[in-house]
C-alpha atoms as a PDB file:
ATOM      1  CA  UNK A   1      47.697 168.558  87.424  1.00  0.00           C
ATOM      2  CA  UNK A   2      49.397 165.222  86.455  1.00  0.00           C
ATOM      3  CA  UNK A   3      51.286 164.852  83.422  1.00  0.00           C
ATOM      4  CA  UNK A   4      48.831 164.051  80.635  1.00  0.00           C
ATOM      5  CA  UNK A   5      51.631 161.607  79.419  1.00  0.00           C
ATOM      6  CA  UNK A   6      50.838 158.274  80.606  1.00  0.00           C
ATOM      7  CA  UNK A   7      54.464 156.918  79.117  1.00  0.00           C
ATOM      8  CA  UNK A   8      56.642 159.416  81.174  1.00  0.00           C
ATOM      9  CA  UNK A   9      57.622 159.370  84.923  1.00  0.00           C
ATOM     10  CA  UNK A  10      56.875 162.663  86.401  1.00  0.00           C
ATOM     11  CA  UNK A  11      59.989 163.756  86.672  1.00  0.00           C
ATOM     12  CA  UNK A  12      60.948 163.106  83.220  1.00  0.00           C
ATOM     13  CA  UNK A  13      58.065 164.516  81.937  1.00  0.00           C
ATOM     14  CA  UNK A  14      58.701 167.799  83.683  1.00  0.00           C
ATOM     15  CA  UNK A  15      62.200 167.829  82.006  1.00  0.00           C
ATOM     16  CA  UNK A  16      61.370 167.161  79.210  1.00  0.00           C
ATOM     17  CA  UNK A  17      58.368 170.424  79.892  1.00  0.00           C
ATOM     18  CA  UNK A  18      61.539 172.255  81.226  1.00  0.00           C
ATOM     19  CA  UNK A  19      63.737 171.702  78.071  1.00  0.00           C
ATOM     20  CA  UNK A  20      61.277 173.016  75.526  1.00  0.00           C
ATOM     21  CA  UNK A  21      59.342 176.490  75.497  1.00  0.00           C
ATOM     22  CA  UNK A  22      57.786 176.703  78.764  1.00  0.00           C
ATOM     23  CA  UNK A  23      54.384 177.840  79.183  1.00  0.00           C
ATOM     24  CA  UNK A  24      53.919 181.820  79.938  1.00  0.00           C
ATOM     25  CA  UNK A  25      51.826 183.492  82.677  1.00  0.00           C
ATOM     26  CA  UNK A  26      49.025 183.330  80.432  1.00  0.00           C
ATOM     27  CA  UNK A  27      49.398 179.637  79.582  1.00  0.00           C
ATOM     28  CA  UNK A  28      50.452 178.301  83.340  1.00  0.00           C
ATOM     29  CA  UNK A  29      47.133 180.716  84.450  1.00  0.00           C
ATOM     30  CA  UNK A  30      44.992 178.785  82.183  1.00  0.00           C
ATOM     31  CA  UNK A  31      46.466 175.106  83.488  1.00  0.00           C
ATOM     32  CA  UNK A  32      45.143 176.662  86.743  1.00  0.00           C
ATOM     33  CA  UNK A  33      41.843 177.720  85.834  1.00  0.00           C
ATOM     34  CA  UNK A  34      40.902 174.044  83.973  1.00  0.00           C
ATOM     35  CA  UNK A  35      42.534 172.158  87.185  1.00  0.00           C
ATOM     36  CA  UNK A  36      40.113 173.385  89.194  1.00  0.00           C
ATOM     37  CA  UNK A  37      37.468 172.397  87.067  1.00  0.00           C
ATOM     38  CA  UNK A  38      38.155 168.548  88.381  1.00  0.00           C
ATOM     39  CA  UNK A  39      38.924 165.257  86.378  1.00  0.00           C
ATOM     40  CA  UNK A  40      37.613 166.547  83.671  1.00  0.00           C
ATOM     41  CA  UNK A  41      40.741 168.594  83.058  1.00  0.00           C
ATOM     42  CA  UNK A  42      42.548 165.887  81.751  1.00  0.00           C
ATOM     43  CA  UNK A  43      40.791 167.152  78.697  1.00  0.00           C
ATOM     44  CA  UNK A  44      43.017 169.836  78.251  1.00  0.00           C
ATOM     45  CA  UNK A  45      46.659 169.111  76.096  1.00  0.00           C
ATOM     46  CA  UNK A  46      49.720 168.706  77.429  1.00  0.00           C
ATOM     47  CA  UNK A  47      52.222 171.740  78.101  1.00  0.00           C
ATOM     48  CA  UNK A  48      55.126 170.193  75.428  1.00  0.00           C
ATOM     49  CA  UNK A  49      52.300 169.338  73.131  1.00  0.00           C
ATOM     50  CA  UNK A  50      50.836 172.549  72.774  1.00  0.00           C
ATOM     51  CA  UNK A  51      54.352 174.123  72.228  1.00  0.00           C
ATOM     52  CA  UNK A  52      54.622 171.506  69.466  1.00  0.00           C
ATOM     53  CA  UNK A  53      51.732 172.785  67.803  1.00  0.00           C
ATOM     54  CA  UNK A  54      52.749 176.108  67.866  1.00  0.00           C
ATOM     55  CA  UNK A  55      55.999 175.339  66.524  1.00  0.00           C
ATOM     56  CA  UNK A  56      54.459 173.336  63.438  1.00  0.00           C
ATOM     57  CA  UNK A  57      51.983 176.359  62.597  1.00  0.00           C
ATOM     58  CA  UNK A  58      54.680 178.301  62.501  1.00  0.00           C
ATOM     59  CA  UNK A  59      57.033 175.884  60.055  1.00  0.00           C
ATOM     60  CA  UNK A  60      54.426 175.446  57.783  1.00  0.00           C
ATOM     61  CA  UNK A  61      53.492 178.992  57.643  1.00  0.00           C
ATOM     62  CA  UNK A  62      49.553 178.489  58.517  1.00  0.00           C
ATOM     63  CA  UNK A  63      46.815 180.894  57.699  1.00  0.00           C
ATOM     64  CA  UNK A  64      43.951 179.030  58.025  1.00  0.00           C
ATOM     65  CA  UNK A  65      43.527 176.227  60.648  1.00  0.00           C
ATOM     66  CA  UNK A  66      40.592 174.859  61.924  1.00  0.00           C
ATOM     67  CA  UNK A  67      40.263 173.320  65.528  1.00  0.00           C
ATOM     68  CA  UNK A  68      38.261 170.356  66.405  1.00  0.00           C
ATOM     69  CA  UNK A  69      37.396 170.553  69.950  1.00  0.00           C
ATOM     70  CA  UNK A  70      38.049 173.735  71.991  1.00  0.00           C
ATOM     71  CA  UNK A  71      37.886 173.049  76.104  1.00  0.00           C
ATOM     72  CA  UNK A  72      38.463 175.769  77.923  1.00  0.00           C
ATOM     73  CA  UNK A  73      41.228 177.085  74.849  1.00  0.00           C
ATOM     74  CA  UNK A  74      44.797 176.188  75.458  1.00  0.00           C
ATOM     75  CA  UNK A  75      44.644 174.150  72.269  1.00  0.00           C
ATOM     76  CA  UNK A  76      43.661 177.520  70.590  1.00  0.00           C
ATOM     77  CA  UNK A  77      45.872 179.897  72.323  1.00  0.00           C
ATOM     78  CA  UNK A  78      49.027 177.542  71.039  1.00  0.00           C
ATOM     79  CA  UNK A  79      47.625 177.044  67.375  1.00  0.00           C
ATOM     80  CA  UNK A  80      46.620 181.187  67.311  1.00  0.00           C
ATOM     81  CA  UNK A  81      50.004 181.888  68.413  1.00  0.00           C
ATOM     82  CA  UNK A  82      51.843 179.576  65.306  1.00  0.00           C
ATOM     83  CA  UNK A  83      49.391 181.702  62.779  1.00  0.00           C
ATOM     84  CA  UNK A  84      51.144 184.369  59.843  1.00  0.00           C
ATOM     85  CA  UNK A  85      49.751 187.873  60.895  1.00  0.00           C
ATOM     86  CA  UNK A  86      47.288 187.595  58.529  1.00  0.00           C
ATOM     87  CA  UNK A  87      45.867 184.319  59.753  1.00  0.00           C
ATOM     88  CA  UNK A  88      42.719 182.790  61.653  1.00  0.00           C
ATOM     89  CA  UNK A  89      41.834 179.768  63.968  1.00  0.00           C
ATOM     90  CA  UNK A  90      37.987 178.723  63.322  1.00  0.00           C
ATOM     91  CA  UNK A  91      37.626 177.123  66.770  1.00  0.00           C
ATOM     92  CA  UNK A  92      34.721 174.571  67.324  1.00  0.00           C
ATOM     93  CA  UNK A  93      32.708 173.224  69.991  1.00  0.00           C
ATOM     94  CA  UNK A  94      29.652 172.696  71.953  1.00  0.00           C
ATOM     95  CA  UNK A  95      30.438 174.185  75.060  1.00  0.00           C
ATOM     96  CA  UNK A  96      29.786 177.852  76.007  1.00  0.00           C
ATOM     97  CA  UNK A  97      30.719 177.321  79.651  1.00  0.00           C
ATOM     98  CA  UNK A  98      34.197 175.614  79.159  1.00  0.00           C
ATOM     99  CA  UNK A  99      35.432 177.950  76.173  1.00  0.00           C
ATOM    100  CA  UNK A 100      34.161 180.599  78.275  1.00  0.00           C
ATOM    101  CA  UNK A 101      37.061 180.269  80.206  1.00  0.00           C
ATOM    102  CA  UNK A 102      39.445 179.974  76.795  1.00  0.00           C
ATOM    103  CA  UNK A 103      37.811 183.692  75.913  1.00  0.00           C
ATOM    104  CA  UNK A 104      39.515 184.825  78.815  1.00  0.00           C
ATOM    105  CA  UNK A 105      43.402 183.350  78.251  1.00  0.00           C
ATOM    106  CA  UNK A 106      42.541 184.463  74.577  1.00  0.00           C
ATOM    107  CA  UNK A 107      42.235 188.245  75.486  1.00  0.00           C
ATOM    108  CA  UNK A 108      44.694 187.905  77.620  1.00  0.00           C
ATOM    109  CA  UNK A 109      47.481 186.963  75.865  1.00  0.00           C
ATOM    110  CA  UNK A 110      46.351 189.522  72.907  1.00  0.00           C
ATOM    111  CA  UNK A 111      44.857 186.731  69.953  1.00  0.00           C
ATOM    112  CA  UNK A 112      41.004 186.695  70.684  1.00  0.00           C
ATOM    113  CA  UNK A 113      41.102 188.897  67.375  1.00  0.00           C
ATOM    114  CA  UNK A 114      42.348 186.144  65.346  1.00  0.00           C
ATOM    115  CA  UNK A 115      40.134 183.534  66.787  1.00  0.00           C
ATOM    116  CA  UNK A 116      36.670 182.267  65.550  1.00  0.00           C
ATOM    117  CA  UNK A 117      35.138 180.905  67.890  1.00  0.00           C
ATOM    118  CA  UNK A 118      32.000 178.715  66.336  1.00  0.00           C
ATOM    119  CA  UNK A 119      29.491 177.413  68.839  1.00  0.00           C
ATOM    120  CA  UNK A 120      27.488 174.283  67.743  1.00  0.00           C
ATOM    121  CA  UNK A 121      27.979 170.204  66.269  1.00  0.00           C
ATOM    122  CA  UNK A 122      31.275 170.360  64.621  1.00  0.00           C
ATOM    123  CA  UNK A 123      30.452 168.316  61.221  1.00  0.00           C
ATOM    124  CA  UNK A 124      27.567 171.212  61.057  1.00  0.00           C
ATOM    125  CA  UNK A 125      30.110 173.979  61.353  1.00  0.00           C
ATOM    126  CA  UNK A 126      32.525 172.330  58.659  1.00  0.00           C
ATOM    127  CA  UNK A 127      30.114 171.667  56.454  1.00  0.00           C
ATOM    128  CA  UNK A 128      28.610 175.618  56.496  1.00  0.00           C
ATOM    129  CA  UNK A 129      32.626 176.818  55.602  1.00  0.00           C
ATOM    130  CA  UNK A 130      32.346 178.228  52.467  1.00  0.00           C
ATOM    131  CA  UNK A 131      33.395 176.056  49.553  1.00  0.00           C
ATOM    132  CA  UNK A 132      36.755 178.006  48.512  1.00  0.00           C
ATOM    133  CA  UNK A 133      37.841 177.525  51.763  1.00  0.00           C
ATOM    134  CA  UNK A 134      41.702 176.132  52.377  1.00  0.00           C
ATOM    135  CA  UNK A 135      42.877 174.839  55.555  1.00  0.00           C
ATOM    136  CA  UNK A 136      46.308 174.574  56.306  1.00  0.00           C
ATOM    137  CA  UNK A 137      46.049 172.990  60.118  1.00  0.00           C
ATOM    138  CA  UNK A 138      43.685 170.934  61.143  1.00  0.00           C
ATOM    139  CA  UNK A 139      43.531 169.478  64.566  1.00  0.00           C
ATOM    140  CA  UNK A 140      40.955 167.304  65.798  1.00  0.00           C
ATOM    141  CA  UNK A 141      39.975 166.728  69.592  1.00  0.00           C
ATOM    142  CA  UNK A 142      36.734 165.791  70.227  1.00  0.00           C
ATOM    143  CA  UNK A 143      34.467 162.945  70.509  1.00  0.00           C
ATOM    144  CA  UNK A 144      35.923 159.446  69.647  1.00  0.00           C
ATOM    145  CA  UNK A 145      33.045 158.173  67.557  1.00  0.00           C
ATOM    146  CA  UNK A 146      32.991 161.518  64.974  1.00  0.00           C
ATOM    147  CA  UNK A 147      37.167 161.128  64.431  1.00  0.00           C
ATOM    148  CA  UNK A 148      36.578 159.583  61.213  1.00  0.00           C
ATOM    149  CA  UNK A 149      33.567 162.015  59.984  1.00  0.00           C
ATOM    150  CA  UNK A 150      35.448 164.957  61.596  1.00  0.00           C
ATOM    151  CA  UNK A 151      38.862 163.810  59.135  1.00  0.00           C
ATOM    152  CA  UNK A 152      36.644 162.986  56.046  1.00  0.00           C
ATOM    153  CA  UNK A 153      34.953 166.227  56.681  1.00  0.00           C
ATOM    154  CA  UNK A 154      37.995 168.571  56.617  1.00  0.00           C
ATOM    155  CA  UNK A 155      40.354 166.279  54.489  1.00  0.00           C
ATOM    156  CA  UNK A 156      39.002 167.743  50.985  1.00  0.00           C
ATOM    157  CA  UNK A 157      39.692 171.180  52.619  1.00  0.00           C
ATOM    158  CA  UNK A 158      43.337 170.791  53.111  1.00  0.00           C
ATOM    159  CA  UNK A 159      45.570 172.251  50.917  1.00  0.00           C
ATOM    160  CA  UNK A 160      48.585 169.705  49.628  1.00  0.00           C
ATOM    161  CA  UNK A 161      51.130 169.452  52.446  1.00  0.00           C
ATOM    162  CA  UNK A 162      48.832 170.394  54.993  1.00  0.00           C
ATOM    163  CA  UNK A 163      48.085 168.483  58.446  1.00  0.00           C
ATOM    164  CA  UNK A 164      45.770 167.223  60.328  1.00  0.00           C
ATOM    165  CA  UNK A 165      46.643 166.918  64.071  1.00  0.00           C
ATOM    166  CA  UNK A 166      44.945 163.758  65.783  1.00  0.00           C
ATOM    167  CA  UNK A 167      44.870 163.400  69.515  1.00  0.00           C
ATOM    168  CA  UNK A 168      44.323 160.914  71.817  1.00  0.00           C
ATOM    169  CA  UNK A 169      45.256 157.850  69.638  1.00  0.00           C
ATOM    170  CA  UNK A 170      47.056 156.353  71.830  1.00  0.00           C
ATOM    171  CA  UNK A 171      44.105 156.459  74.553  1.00  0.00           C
ATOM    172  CA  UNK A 172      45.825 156.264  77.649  1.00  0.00           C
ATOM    173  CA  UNK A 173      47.632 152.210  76.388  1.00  0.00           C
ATOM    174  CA  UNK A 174      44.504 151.241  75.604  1.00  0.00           C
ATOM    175  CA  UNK A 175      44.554 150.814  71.972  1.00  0.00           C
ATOM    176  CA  UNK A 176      46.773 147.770  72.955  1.00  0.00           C
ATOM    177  CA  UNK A 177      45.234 146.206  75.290  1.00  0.00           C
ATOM    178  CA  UNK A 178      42.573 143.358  74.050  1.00  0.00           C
ATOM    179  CA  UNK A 179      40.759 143.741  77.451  1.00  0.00           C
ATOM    180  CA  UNK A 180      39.268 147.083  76.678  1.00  0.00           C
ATOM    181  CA  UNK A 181      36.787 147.571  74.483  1.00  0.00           C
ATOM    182  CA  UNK A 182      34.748 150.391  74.980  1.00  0.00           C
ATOM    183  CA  UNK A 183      33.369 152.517  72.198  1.00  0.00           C
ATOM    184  CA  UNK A 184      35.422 154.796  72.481  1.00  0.00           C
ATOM    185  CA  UNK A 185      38.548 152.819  72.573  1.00  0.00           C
ATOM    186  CA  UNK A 186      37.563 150.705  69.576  1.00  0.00           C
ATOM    187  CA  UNK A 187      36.216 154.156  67.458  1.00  0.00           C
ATOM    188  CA  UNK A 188      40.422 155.124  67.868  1.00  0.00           C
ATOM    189  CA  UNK A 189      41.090 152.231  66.773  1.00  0.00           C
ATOM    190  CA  UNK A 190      39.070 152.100  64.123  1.00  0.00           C
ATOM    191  CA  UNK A 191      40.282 155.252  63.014  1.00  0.00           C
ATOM    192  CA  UNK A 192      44.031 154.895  63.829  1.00  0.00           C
ATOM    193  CA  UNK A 193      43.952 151.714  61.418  1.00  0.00           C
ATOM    194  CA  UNK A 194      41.986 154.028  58.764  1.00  0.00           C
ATOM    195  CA  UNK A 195      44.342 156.191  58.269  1.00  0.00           C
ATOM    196  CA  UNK A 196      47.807 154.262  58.490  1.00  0.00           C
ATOM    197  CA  UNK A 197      46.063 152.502  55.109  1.00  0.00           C
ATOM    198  CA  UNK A 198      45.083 155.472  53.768  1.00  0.00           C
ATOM    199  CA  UNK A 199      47.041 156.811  50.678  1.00  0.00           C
ATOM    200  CA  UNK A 200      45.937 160.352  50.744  1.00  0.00           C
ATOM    201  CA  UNK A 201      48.160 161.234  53.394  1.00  0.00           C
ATOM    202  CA  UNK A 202      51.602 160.553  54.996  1.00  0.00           C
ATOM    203  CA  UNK A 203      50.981 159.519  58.853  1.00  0.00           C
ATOM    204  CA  UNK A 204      53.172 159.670  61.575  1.00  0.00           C
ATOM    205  CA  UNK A 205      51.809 158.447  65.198  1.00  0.00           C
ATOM    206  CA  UNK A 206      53.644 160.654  67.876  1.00  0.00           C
ATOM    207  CA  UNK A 207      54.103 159.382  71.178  1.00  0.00           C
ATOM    208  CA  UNK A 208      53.466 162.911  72.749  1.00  0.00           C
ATOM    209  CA  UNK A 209      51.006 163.156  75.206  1.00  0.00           C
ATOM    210  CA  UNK A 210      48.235 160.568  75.125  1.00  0.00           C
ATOM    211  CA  UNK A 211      49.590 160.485  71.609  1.00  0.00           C
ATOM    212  CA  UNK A 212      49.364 162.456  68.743  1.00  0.00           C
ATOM    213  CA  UNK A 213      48.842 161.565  64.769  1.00  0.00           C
ATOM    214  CA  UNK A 214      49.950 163.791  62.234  1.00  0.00           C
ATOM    215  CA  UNK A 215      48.596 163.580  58.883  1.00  0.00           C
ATOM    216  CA  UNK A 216      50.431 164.947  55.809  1.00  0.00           C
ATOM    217  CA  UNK A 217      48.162 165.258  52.825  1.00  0.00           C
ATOM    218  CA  UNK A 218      49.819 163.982  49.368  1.00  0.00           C
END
């Protein structure tokens, strides 16, 4: 598949793959499985980006972190792999048939136990979580137009110091480009201008990937 990175040259972008944690068996067998699903793959996060994640669970020591927007699960397998021992991933989405194939990497690599998989509209899902719940990861990949309901919904929910993972905000150069303006494209924008103004949280836009924010909460 080609890198998800629109800003890197192949070949940099697979050095830059090389010189971080590589993806294992399991991982590199789940980048198979989505490819052959078609275009759509491009759905799925980058290799150095879901090594990222990992690494941040792990630094901040999260417990609780809710997911967003599942695919076919190599978002999940990352975030369930940065977890304490005693932790959980509440994974959401709509799709039985794509995390189907996440179910599979999940058992697999030995952290389907520590993954809650929660079938049905997200904002319904977050809103059912009981009340004393505290998230300390948050990442959000889903549809465009719900970014700002999906981050209002789970904001209140995050403990001080904890992060919310945005992807996509970079949209492929399109958030730049005057010419474009799709609803999806102007729902990131929309959202990406939200929350640089917003005083609840520290933000950081990452130029990994399609580009990813990260959202400290004061």
């Amino acid at each position: 598949m080609a890198p998800k990175d629109f800003s890197l040259a192949p070949a940099l972008h697979s050095y830059v793959v090389d010189h971080g944690t590589p993806p294992d068996a399991v991982q590199r067998a789940l980048i198979e499985r989505t490819s052959a699903l078609g275009p759509i793959a491009r759905m799925q996060i980058a290799p150095e980006q879901g090594a990222f994640m990992t690494m941040l669970a792990r630094l901040i020591g999260a417990r609780t972190i809710v997911e967003v927007g599942t695919f076919t699960g190599y978002s999940t397998l990352c975030l369930a792999r940065g977890l304490m021992p005693d932790g959980q991933v509440i994974a959401c989405d709509i799709s039985d048939e794509w995390t189907s194939i996440g179910r599979v990497a999940w058992e697999e690599a030995g952290v389907a136990e520590l993954i809650d998989l929660r079938l049905g509209p997200a904002l319904e899902t977050l809103a059912a979580l009981p009340a004393t719940t505290e998230v300390d990861l948050a990442f959000i990949d889903a549809d465009k137009g719900n970014y700002r309901h999906y981050y209002e919904a789970l904001l209140p929910r995050l403990r001080t110091n904890g992060v919310i993972l945005v992807d996509n905000v970079l949209w492929s150069g399109s958030v730049v480009d005057d010419a474009v303006q799709d609803d999806d494209t102007q729902a990131i924008r929309a959202f990406n201008d939200a929350v640089a103004a917003d005083d609840r949280v520290d933000t950081v836009l990452l130029p990994i990937a399609d580009g990813l924010s990260m959202l400290r909460k004061r």
